[in-house]
C-alpha atoms as a PDB file:
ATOM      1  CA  UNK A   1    -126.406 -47.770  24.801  1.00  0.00           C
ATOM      2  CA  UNK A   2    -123.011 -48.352  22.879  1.00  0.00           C
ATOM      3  CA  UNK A   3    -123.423 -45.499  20.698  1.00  0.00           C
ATOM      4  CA  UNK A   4    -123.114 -43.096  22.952  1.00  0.00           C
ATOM      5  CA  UNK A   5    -119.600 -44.751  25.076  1.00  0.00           C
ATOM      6  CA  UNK A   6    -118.512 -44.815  21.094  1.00  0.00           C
ATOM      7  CA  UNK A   7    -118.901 -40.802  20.427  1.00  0.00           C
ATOM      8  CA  UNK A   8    -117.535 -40.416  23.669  1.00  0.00           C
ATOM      9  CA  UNK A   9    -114.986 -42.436  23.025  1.00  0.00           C
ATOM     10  CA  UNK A  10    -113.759 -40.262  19.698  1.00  0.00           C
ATOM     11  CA  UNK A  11    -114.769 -37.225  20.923  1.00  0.00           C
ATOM     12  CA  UNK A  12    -111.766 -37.720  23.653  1.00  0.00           C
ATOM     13  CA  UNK A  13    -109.237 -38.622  20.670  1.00  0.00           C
ATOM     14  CA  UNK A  14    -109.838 -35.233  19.421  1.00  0.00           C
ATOM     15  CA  UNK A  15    -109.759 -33.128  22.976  1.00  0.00           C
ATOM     16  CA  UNK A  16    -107.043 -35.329  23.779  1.00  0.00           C
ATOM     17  CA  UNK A  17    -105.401 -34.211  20.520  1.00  0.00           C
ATOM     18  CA  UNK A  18    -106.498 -30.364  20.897  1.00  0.00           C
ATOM     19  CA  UNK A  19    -105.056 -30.645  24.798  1.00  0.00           C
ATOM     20  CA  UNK A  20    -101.820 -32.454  24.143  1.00  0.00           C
ATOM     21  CA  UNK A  21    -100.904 -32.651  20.695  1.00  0.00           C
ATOM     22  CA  UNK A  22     -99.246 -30.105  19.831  1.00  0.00           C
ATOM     23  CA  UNK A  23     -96.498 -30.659  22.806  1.00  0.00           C
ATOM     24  CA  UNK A  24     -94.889 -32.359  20.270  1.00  0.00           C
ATOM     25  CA  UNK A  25     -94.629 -29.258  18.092  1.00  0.00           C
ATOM     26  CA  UNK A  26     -92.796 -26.545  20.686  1.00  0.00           C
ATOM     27  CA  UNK A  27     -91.092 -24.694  18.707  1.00  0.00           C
ATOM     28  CA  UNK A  28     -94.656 -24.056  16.374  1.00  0.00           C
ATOM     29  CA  UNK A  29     -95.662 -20.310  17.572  1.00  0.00           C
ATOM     30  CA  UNK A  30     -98.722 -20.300  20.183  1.00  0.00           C
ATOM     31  CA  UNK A  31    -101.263 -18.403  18.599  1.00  0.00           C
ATOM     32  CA  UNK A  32    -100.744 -21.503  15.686  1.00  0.00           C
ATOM     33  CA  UNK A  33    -101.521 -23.914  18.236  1.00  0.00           C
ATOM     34  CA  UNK A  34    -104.385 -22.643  19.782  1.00  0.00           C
ATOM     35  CA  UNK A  35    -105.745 -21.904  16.238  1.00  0.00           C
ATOM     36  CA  UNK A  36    -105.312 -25.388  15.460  1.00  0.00           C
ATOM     37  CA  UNK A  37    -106.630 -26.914  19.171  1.00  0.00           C
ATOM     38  CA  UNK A  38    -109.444 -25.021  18.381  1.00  0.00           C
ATOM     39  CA  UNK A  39    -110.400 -26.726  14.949  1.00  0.00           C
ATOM     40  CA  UNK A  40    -109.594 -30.085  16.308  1.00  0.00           C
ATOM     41  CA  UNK A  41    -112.182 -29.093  19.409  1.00  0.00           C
ATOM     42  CA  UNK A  42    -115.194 -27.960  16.987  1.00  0.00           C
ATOM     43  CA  UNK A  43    -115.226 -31.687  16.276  1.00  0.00           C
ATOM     44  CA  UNK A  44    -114.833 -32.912  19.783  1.00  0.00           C
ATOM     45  CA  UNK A  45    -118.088 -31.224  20.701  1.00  0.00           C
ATOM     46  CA  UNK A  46    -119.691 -32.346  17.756  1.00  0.00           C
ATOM     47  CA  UNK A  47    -119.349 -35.798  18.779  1.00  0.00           C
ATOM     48  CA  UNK A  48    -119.349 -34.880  22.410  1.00  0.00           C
ATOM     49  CA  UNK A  49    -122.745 -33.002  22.721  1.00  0.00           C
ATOM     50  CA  UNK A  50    -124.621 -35.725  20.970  1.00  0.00           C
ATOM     51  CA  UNK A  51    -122.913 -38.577  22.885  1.00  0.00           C
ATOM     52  CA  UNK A  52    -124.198 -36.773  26.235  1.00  0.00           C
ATOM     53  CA  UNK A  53    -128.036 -36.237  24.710  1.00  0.00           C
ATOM     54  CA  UNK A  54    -127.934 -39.675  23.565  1.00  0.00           C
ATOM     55  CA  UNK A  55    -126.176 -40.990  27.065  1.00  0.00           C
ATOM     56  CA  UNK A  56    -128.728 -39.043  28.885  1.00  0.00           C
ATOM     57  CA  UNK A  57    -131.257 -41.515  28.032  1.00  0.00           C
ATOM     58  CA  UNK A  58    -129.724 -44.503  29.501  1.00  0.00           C
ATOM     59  CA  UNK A  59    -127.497 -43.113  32.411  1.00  0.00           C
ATOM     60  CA  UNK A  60    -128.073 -40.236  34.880  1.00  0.00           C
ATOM     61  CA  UNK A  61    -125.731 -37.052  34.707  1.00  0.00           C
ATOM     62  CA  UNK A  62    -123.328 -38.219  37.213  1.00  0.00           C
ATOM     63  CA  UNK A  63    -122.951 -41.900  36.044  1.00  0.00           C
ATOM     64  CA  UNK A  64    -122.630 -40.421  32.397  1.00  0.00           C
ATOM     65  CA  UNK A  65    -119.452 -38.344  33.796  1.00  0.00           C
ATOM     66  CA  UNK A  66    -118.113 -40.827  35.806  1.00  0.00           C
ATOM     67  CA  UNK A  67    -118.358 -42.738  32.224  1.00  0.00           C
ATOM     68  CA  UNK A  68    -116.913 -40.307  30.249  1.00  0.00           C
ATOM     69  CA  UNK A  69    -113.784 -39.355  32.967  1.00  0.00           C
ATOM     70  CA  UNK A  70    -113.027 -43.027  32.932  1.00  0.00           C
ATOM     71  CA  UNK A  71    -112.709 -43.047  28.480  1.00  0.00           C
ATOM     72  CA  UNK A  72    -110.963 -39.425  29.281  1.00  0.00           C
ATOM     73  CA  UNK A  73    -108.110 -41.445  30.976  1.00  0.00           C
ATOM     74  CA  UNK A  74    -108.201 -44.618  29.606  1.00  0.00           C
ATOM     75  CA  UNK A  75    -107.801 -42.150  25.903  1.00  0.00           C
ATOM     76  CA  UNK A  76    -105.083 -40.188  27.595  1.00  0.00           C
ATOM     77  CA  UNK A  77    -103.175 -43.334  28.847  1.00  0.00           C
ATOM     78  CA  UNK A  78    -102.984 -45.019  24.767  1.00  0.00           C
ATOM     79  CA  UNK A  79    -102.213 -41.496  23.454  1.00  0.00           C
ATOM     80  CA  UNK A  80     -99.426 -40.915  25.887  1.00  0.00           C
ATOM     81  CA  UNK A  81     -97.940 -44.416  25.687  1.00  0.00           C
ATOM     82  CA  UNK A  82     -98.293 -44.274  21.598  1.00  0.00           C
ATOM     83  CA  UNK A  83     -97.841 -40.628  21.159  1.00  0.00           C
ATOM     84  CA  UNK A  84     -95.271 -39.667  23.314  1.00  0.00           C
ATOM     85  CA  UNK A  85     -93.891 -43.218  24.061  1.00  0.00           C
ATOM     86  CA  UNK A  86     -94.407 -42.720  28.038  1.00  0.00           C
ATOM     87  CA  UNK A  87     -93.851 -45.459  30.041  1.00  0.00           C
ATOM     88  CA  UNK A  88     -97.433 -46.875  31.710  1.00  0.00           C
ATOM     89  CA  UNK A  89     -96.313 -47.548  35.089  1.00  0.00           C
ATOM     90  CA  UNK A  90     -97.507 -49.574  38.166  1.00  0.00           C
ATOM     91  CA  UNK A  91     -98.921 -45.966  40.099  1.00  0.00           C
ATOM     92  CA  UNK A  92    -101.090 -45.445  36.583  1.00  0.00           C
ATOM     93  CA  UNK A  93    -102.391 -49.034  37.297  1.00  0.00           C
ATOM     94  CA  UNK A  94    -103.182 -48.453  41.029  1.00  0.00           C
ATOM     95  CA  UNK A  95    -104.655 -44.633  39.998  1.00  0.00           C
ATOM     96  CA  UNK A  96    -106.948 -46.317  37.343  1.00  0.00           C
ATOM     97  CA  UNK A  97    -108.221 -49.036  39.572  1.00  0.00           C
ATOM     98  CA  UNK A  98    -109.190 -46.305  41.849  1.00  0.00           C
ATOM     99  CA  UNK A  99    -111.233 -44.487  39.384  1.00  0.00           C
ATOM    100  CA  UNK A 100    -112.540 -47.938  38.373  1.00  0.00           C
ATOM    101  CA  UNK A 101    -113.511 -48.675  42.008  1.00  0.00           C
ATOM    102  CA  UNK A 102    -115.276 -44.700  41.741  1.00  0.00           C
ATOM    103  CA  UNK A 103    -117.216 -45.612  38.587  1.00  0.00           C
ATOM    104  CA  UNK A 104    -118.456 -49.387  40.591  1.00  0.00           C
ATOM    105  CA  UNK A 105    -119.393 -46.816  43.469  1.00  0.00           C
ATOM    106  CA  UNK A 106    -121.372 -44.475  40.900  1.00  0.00           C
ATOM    107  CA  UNK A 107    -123.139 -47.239  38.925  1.00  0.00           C
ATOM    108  CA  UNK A 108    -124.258 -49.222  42.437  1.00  0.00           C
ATOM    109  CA  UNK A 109    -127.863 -49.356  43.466  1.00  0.00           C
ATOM    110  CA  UNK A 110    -127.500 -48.863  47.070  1.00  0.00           C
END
């Protein structure tokens, strides 16, 4: 079951990289970036696609992308606070306890 949450976890390093990287890099021309995004995203899906076919087996679809939106932002948060030295502030907290209290609604047996 971990192995899965793990590729899911990496392949959102390297979309978060592809996505938001290179805003650190402005003044590098456009088509560059994209050209570049798009490397770094051949090996999010190659970690991502397996992660879902392997996650498939222990989770339904919509608990699997509950799962995977909740990595997607806790990834995003740490990249933004290391990358781009954001503050994480007390609206973030409230946001993710939301999505927390989403993936607790998603995972109940009702």
């Amino acid at each position: 079951m971990w192995k899965p949450i793990t590729l899911l976890v990496l392949s959102n390093l390297f979309m978060t990289f592809a996505w938001y990287g290179h805003l650190k890099h402005k003044s590098t021309a456009l088509w560059a970036v994209i050209f570049v995004s798009w490397g770094i995203a051949f090996f999010e899906y190659c970690l991502q696609v397996p992660a879902n076919r392997m996650g498939s087996a222990y989770f339904t679809v919509t608990q699997l992308k509950v799962t995977q939106e909740i990595i997607t932002l806790a990834v995003f948060t740490l990249f933004s606070i290391f990358y781009f030295h954001e503050n994480f502030r007390w609206n973030h907290l409230a946001a993710f306890c939301l999505i927390v209290g989403a993936v607790f609604l998603t995972f109940k047996e009702w």
